[in-house]
N, C-alpha and C. Protein backbone atom coordinates (compact mmCIF):
# COMPACT_ATOMS: atom_id res chain seq x y z
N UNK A 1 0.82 -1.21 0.00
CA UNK A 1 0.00 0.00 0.00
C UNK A 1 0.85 1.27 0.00
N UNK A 2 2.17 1.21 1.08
CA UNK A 2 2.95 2.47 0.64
C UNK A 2 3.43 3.28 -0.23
N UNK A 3 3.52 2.44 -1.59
CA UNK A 3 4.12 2.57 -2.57
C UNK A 3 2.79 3.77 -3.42
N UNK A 4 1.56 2.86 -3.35
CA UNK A 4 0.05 3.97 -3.95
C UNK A 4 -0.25 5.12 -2.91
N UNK A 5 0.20 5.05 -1.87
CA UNK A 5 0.26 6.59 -1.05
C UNK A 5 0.96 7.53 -1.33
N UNK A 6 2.78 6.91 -1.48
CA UNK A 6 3.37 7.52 -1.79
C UNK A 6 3.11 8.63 -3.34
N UNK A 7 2.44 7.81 -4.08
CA UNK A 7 2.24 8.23 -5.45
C UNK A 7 1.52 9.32 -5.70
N UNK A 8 0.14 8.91 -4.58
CA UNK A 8 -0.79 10.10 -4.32
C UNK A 8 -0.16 11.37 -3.91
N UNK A 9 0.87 11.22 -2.88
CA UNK A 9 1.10 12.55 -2.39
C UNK A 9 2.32 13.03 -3.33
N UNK A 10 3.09 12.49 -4.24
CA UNK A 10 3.82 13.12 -5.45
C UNK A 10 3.08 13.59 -6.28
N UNK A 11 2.09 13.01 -7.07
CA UNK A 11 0.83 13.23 -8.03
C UNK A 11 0.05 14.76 -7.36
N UNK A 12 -0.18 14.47 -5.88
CA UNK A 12 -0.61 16.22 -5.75
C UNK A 12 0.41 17.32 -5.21
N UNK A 13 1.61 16.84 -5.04
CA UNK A 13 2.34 17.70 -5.03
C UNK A 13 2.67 17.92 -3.81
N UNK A 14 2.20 17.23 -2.77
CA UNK A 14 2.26 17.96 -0.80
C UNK A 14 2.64 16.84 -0.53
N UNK A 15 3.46 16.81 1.01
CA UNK A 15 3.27 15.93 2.00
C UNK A 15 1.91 15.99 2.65
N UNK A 16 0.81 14.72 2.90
CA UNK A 16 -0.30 14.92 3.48
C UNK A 16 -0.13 13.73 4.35
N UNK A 17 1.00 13.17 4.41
CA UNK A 17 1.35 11.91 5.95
C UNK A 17 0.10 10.97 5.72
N UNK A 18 -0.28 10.61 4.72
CA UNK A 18 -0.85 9.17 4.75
C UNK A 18 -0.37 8.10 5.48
N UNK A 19 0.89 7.95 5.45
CA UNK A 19 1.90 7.60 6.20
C UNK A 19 2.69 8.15 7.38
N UNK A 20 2.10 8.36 8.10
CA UNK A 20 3.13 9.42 8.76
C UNK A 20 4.40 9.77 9.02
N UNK A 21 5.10 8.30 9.44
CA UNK A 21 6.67 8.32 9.82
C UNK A 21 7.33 8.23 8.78
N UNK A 22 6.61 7.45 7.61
CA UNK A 22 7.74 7.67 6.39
C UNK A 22 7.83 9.27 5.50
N UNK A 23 6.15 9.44 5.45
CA UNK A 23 5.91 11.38 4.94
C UNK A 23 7.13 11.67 5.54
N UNK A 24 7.42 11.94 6.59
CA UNK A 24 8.39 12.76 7.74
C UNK A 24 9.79 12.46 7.36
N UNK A 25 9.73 11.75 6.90
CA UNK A 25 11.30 10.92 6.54
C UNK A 25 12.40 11.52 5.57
N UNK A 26 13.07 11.60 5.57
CA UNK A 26 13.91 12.21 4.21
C UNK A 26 14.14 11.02 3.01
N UNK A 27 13.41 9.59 3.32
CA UNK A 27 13.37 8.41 2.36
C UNK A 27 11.80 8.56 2.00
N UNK A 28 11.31 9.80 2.33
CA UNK A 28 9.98 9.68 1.86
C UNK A 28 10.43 10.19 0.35
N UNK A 29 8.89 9.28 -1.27
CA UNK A 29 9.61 9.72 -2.06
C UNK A 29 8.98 10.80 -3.15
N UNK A 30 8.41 11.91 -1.51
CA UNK A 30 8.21 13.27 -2.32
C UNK A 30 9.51 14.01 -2.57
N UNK A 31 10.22 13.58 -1.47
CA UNK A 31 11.66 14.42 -1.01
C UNK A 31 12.67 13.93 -2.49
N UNK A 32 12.29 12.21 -2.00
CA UNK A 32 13.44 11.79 -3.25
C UNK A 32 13.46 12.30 -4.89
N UNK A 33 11.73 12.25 -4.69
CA UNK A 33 11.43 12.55 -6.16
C UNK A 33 10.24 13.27 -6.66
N UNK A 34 11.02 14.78 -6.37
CA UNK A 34 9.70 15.85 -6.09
C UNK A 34 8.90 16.41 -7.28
N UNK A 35 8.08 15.50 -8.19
CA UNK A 35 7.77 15.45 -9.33
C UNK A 35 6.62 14.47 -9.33
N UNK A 36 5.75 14.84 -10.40
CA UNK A 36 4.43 14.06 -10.56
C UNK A 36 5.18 12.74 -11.63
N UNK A 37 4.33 11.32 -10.69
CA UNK A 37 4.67 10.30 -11.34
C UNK A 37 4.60 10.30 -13.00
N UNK A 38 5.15 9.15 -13.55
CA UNK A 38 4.89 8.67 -14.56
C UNK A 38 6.07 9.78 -16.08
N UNK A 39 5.88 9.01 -17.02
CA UNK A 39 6.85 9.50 -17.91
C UNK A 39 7.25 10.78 -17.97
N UNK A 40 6.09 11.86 -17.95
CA UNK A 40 5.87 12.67 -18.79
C UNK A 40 6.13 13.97 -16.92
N UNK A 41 6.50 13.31 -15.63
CA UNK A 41 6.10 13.84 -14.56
C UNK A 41 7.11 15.36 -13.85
N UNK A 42 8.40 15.25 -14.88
CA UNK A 42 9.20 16.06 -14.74
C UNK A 42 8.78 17.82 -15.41
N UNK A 43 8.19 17.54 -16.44
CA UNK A 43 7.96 18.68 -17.20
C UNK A 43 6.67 19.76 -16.44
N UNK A 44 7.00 21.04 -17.09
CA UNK A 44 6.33 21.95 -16.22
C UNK A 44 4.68 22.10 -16.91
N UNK A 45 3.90 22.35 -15.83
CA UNK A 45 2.55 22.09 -16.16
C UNK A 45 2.05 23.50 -16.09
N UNK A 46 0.78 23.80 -16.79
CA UNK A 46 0.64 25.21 -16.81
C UNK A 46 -0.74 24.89 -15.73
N UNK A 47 -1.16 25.44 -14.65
CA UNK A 47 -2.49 24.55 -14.14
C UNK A 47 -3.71 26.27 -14.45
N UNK A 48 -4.88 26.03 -14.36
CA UNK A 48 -5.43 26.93 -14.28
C UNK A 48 -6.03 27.26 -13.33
N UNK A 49 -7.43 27.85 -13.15
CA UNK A 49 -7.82 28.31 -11.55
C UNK A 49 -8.43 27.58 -11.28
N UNK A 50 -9.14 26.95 -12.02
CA UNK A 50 -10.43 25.34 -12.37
C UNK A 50 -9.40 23.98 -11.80
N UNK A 51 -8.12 24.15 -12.22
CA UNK A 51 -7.34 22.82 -12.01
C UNK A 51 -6.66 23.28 -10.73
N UNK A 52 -6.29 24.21 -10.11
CA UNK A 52 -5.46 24.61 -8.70
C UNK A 52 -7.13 24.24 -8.01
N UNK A 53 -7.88 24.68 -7.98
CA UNK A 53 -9.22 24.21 -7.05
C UNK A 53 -9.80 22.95 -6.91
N UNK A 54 -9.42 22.38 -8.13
CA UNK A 54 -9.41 20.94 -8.35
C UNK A 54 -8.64 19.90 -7.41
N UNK A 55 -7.29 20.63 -7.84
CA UNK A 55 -5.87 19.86 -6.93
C UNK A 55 -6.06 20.09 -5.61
N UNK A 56 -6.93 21.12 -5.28
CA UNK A 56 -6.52 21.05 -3.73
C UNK A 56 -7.64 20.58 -2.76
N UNK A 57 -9.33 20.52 -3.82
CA UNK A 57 -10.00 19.36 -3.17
C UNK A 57 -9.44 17.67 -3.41
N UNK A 58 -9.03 17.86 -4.49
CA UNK A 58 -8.23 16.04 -4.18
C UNK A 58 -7.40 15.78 -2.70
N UNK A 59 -6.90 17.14 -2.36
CA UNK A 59 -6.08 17.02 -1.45
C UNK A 59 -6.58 16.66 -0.34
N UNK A 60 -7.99 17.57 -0.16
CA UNK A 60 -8.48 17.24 1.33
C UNK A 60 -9.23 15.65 1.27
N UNK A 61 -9.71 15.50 -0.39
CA UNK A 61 -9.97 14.18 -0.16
C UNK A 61 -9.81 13.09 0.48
N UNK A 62 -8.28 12.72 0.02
CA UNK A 62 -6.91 12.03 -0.10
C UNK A 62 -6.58 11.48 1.75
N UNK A 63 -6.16 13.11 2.15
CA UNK A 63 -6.33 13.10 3.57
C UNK A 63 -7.07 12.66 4.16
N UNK A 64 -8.38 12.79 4.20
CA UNK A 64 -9.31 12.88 5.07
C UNK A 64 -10.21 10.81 4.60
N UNK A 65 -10.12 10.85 3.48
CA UNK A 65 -10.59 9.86 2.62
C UNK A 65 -12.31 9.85 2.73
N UNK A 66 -12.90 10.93 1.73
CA UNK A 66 -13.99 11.15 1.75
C UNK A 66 -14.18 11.29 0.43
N UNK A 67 -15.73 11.11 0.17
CA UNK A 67 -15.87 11.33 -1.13
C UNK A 67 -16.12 12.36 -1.59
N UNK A 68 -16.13 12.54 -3.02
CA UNK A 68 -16.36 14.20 -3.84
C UNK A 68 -17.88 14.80 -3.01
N UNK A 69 -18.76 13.59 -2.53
CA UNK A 69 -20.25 13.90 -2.49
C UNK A 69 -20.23 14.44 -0.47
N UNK A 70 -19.37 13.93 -0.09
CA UNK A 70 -19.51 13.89 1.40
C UNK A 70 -19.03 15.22 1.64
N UNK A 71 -17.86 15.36 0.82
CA UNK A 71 -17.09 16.65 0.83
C UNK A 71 -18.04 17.97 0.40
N UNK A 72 -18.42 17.48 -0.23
CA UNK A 72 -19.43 18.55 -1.31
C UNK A 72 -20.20 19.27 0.16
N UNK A 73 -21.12 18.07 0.81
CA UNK A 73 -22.30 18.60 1.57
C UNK A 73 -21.75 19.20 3.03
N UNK A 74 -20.31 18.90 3.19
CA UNK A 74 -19.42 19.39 4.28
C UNK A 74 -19.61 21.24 4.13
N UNK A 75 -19.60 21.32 2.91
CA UNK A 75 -19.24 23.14 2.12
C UNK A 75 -20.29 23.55 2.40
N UNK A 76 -21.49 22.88 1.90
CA UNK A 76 -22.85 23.46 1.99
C UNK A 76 -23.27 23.84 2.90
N UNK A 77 -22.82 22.70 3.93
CA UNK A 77 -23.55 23.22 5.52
C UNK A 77 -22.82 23.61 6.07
N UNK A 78 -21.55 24.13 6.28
CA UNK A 78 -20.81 25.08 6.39
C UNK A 78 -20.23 25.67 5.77
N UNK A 79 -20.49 27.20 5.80
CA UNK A 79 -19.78 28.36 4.67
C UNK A 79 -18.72 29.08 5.33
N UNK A 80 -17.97 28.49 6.05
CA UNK A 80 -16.62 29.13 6.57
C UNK A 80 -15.95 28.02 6.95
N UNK A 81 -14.25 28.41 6.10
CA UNK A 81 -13.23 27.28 6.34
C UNK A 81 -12.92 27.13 7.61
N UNK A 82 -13.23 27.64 9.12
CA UNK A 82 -13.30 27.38 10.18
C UNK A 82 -14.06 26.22 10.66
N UNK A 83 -15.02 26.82 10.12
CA UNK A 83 -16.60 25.19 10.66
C UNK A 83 -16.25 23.95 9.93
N UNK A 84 -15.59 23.70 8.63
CA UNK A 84 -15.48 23.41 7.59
C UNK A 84 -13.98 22.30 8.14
N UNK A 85 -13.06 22.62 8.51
CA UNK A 85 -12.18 22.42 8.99
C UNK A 85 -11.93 21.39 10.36
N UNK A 86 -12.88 22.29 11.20
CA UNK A 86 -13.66 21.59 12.20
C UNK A 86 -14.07 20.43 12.38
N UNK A 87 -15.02 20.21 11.32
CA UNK A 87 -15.45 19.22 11.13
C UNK A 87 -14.71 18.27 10.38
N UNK A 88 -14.28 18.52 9.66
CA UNK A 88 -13.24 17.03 9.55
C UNK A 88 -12.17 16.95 10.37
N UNK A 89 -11.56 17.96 11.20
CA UNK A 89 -10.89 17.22 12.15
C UNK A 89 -11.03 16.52 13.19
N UNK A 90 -12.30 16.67 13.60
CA UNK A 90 -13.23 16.43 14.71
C UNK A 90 -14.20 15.07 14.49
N UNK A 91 -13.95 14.64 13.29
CA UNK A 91 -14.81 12.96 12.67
C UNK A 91 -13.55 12.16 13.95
N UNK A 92 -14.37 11.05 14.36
CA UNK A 92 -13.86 10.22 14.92
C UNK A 92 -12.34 9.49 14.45
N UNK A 93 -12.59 9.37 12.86
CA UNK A 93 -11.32 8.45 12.65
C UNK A 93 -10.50 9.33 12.25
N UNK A 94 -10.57 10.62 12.39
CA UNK A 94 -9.29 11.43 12.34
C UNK A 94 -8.63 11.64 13.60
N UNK A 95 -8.95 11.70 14.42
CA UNK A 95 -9.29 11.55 16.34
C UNK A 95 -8.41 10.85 16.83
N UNK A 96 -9.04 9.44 16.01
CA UNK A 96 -8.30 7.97 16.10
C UNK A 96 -6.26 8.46 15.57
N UNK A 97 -6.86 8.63 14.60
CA UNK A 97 -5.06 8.75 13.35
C UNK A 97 -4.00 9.68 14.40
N UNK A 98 -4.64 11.04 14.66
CA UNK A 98 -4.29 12.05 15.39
C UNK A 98 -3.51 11.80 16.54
N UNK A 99 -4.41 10.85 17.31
CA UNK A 99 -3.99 10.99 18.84
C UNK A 99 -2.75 9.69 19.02
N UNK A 100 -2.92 9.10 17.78
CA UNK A 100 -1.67 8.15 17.76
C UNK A 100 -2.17 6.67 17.51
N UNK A 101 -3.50 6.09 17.71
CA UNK A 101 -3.72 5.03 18.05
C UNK A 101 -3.87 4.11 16.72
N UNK A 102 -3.62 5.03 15.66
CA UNK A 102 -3.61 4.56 14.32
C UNK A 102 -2.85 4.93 13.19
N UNK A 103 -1.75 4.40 12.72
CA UNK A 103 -0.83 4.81 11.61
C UNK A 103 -1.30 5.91 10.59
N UNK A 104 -2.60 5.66 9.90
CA UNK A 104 -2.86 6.59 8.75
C UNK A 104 -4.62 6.20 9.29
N UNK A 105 -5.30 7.40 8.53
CA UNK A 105 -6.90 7.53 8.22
C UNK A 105 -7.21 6.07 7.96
N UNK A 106 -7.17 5.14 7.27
CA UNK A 106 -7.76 4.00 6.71
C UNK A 106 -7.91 3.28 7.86
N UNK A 107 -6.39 2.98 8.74
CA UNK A 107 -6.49 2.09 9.44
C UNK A 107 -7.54 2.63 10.79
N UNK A 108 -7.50 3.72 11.04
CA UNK A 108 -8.45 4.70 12.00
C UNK A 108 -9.82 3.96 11.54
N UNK A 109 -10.31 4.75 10.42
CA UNK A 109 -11.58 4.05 9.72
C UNK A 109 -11.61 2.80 10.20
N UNK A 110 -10.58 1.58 10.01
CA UNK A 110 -11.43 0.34 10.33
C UNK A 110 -11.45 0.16 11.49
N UNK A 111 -10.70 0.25 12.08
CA UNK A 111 -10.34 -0.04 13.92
C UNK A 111 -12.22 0.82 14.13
N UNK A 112 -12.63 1.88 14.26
CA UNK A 112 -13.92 2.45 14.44
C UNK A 112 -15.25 1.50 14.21
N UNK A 113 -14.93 1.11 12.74
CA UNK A 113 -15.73 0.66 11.97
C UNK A 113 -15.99 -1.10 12.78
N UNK A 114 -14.94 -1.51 12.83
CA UNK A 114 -14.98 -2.99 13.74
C UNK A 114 -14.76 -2.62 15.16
N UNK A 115 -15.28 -1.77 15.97
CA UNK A 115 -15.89 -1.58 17.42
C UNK A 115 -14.91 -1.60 18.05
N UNK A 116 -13.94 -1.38 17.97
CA UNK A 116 -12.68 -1.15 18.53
C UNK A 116 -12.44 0.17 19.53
N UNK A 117 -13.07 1.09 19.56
CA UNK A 117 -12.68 2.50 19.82
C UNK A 117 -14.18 2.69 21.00
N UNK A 118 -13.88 3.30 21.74
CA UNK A 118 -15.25 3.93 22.62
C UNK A 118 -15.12 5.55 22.70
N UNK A 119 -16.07 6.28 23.09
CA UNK A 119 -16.38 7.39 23.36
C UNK A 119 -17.19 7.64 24.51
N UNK A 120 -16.55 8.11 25.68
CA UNK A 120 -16.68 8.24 26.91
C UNK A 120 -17.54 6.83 27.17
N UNK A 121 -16.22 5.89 26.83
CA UNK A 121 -16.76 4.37 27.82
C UNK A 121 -17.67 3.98 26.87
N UNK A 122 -18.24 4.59 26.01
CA UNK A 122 -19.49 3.87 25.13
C UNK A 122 -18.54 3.19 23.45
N UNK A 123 -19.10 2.12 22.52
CA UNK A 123 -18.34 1.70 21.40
C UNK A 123 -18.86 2.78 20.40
N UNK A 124 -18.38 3.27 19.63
CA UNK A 124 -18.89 3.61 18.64
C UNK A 124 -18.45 3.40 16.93
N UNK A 125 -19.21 3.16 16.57
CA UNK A 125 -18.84 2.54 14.86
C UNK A 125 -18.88 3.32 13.62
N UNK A 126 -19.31 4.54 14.30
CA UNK A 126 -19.42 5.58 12.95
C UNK A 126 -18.12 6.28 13.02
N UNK A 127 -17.59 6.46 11.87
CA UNK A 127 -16.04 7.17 11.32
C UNK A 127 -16.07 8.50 11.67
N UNK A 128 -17.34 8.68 10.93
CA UNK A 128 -17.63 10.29 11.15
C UNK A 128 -18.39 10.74 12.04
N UNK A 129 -18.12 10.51 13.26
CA UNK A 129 -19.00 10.79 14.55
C UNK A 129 -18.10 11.57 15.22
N UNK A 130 -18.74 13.19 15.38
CA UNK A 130 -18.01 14.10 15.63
C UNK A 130 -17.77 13.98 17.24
N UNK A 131 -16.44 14.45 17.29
CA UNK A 131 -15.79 13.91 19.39
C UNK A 131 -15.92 15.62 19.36
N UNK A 132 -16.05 15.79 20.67
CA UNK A 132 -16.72 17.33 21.18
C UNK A 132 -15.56 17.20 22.19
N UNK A 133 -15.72 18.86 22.73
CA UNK A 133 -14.69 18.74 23.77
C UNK A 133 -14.63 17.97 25.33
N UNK A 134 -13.72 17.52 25.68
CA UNK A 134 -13.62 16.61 26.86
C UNK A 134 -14.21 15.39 26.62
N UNK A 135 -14.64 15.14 25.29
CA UNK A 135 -14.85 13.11 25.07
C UNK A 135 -13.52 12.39 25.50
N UNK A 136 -13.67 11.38 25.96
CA UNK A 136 -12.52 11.09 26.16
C UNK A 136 -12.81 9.58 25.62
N UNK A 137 -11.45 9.58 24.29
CA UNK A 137 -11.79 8.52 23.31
C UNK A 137 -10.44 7.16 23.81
N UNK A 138 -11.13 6.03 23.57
CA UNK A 138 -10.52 4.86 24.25
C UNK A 138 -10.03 3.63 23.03
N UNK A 139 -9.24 2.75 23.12
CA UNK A 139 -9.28 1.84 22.86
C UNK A 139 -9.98 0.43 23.74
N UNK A 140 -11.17 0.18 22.84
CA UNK A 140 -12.32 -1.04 23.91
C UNK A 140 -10.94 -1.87 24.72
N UNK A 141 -11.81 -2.12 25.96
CA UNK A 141 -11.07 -2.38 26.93
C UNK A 141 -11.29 -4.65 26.36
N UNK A 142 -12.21 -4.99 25.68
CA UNK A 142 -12.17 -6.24 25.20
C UNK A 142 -11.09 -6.38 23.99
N UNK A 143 -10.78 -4.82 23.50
CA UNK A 143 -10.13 -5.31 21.99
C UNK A 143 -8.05 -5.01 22.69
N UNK A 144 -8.38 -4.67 23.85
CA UNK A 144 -6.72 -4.29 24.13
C UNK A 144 -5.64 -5.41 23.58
N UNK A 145 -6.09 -6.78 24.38
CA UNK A 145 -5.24 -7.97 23.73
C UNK A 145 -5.37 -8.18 22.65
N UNK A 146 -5.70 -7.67 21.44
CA UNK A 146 -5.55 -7.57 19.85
C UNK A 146 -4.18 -7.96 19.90
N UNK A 147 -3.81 -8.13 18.71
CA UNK A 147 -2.43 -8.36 17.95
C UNK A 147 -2.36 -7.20 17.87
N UNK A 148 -2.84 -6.50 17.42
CA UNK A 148 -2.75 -5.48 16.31
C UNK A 148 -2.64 -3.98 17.26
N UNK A 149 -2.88 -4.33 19.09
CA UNK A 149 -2.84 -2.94 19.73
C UNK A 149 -1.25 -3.44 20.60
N UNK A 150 -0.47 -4.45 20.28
CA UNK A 150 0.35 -5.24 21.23
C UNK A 150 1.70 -4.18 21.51
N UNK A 151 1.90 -3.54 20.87
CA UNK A 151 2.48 -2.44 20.88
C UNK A 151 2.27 -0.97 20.88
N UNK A 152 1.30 -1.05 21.05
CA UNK A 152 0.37 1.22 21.05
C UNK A 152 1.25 0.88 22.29
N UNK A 153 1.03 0.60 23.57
CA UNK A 153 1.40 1.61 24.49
C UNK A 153 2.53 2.28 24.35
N UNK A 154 3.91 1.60 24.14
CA UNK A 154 5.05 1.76 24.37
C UNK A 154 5.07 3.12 22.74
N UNK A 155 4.13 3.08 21.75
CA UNK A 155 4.51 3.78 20.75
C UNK A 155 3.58 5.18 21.30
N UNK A 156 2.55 4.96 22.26
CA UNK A 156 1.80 6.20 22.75
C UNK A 156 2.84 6.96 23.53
N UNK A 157 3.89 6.29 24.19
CA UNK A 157 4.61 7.50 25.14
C UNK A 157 5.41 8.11 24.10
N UNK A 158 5.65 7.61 22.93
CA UNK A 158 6.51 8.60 22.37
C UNK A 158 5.76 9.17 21.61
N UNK A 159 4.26 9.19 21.16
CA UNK A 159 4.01 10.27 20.11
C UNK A 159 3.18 11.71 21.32
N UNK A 160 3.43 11.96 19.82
CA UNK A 160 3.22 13.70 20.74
C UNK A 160 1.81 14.08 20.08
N UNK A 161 0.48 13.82 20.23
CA UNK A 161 -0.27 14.65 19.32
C UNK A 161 -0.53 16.32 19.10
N UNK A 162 -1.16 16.31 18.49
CA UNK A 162 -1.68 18.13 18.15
C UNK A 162 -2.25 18.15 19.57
N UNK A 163 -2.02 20.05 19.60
CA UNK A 163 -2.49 21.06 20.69
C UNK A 163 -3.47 20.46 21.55
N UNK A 164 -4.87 19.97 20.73
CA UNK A 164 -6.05 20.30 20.91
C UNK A 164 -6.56 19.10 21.73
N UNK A 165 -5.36 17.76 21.66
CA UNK A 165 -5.97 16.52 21.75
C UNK A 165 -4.73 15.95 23.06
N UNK A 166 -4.51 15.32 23.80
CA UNK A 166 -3.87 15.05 24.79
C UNK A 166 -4.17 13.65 24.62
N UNK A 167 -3.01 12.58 25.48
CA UNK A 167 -2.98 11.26 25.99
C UNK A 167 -2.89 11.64 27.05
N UNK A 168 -4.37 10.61 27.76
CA UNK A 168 -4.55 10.62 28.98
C UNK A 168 -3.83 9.12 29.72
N UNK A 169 -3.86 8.23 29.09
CA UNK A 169 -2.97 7.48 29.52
C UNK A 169 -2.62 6.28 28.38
N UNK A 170 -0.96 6.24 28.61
CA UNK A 170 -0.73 5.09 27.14
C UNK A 170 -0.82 3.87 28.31
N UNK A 171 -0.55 3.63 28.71
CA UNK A 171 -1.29 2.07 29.03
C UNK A 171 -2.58 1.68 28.74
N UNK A 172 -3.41 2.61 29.28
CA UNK A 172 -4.51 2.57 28.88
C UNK A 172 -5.60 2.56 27.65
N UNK A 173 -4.56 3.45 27.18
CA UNK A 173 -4.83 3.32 25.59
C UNK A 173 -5.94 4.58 25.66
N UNK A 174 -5.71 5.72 26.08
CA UNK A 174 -7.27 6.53 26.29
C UNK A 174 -6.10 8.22 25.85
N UNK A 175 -7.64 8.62 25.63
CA UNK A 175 -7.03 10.01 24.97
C UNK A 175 -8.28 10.91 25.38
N UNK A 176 -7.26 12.18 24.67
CA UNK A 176 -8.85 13.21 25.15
C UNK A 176 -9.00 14.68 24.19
N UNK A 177 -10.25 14.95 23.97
CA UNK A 177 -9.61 16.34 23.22
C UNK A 177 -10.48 17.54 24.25
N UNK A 178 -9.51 18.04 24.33
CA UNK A 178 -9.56 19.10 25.58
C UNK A 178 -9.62 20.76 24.96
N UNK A 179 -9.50 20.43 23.23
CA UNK A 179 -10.24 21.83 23.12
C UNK A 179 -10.47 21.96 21.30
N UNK A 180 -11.60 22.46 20.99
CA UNK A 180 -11.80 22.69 19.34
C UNK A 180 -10.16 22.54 18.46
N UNK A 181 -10.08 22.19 17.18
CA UNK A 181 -9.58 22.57 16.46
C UNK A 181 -9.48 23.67 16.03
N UNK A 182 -8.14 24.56 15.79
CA UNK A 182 -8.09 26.00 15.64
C UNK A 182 -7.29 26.34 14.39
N UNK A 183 -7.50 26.01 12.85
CA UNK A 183 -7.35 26.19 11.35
C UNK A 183 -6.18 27.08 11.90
N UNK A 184 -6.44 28.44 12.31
CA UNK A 184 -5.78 29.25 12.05
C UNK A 184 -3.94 29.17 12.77
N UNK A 185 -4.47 28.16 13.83
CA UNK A 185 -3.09 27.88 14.86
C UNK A 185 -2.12 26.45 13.77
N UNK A 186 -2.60 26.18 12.97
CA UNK A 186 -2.11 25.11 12.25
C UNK A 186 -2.05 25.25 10.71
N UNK A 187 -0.69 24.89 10.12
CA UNK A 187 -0.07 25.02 8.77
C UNK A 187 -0.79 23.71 8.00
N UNK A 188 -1.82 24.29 6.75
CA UNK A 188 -2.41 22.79 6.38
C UNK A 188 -1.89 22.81 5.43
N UNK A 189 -1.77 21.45 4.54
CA UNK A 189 -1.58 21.11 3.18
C UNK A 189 -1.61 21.37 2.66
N UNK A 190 -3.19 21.89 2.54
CA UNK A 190 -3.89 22.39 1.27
C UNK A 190 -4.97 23.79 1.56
N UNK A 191 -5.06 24.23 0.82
CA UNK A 191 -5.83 25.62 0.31
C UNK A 191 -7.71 25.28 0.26
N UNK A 192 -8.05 25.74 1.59
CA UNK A 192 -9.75 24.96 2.22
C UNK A 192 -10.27 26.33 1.03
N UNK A 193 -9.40 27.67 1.17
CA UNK A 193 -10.95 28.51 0.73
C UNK A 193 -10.78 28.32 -0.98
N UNK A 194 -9.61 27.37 -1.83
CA UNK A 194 -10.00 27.32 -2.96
C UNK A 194 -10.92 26.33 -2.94
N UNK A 195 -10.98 25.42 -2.44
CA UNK A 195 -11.87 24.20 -2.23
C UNK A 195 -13.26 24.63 -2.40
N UNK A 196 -13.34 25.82 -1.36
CA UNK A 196 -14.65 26.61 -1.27
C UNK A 196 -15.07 27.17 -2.38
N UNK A 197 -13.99 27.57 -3.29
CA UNK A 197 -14.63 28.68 -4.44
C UNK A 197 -14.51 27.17 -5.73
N UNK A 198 -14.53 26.29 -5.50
CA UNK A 198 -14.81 25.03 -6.33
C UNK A 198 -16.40 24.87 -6.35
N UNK A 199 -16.41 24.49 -5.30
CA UNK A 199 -17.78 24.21 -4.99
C UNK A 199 -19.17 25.20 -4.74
N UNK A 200 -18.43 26.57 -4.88
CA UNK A 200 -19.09 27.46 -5.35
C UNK A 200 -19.63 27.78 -6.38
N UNK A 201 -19.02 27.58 -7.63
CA UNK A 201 -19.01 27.43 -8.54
C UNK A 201 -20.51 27.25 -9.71
């Protein structure tokens, strides 16, 4: 799978840490090879205002892994890249990715999706189930002996998440977000208000 991540984030041009530790890496191979795949990927492209608005909803796509249609109705019902922002940082399986308990968005998504995750002590299975402030989000206390969690703790003391979101305890496997997402306190990827004037359109 690394190899079609990697591609994605050369093809749009950003680091967007699908991967996280390798994005970060200097063997990541935007660094190695900072050019859009395929034969023709070196040569200079002329883009227009239709294709820069284009490129940079693929972007939040990509990231976030939503569709053109989910994304679409995100804009509608909110008309400021604040609320807009918000809300996808604030979906559960970004929560998940964020606070450490999951390598990239996908694997967030399924760990959610197969009941793995609680919200204040309760399971919850929806991806996009927005965590509010002071939820305090868990790994199920039945799914701890997983294979697949046999190592979070020891990798929770060393990650550091964003501002907004704290580890409340890596043994435990529990986290917390202790205050909104704030767009403006954080350097993103991609360009939310061309996104906006896309879908304005």
């Amino acid at each position: 799978m690394r190899p079609v991540k990697e591609k994605k984030e050369r093809a749009l041009g950003t680091r967007l840490f699908l991967k996280p530790e390798r994005s970060a890496s200097p063997k990541a191979a935007i660094v190695r090879r900072p050019y859009r795949p395929g034969p023709h990927g070196q040569k200079r492209h002329n883009v227009s205002d239709y294709g820069k608005q284009l490129l940079e909803k693929q972007k939040i796509q990509v990231t976030y892994g939503l569709t053109n249609r989910r994304l679409s109705s995100l804009f509608e019902k909110y008309k400021n890249k604040k609320k807009v922002m918000q809300a996808l940082e604030h979906r559960l399986d970004r929560v998940v990715n964020l606070i450490g308990f999951a390598g990239s968005i996908r694997v967030a998504r399924q760990m959610v999706s197969h009941g793995h995750v609680t919200v204040n002590g309760r399971k919850v299975t929806i991806p996009s189930f927005h965590v509010k402030v002071k939820d305090v989000i868990a790994i199920r206390e039945g799914s701890r002996a997983r294979k697949m969690f046999e190592e979070l703790g020891a990798r929770l003391k060393k990650h550091n998440p964003p501002e907004w979101l704290e580890i409340v305890s890596a043994e435990e496997f529990k986290g917390r977000c202790i205050k909104e997402f704030d767009p403006e306190s954080t350097q993103l990827p991609f360009d939310v208000n061309l996104v906006g004037e896309f879908y304005s359109r």
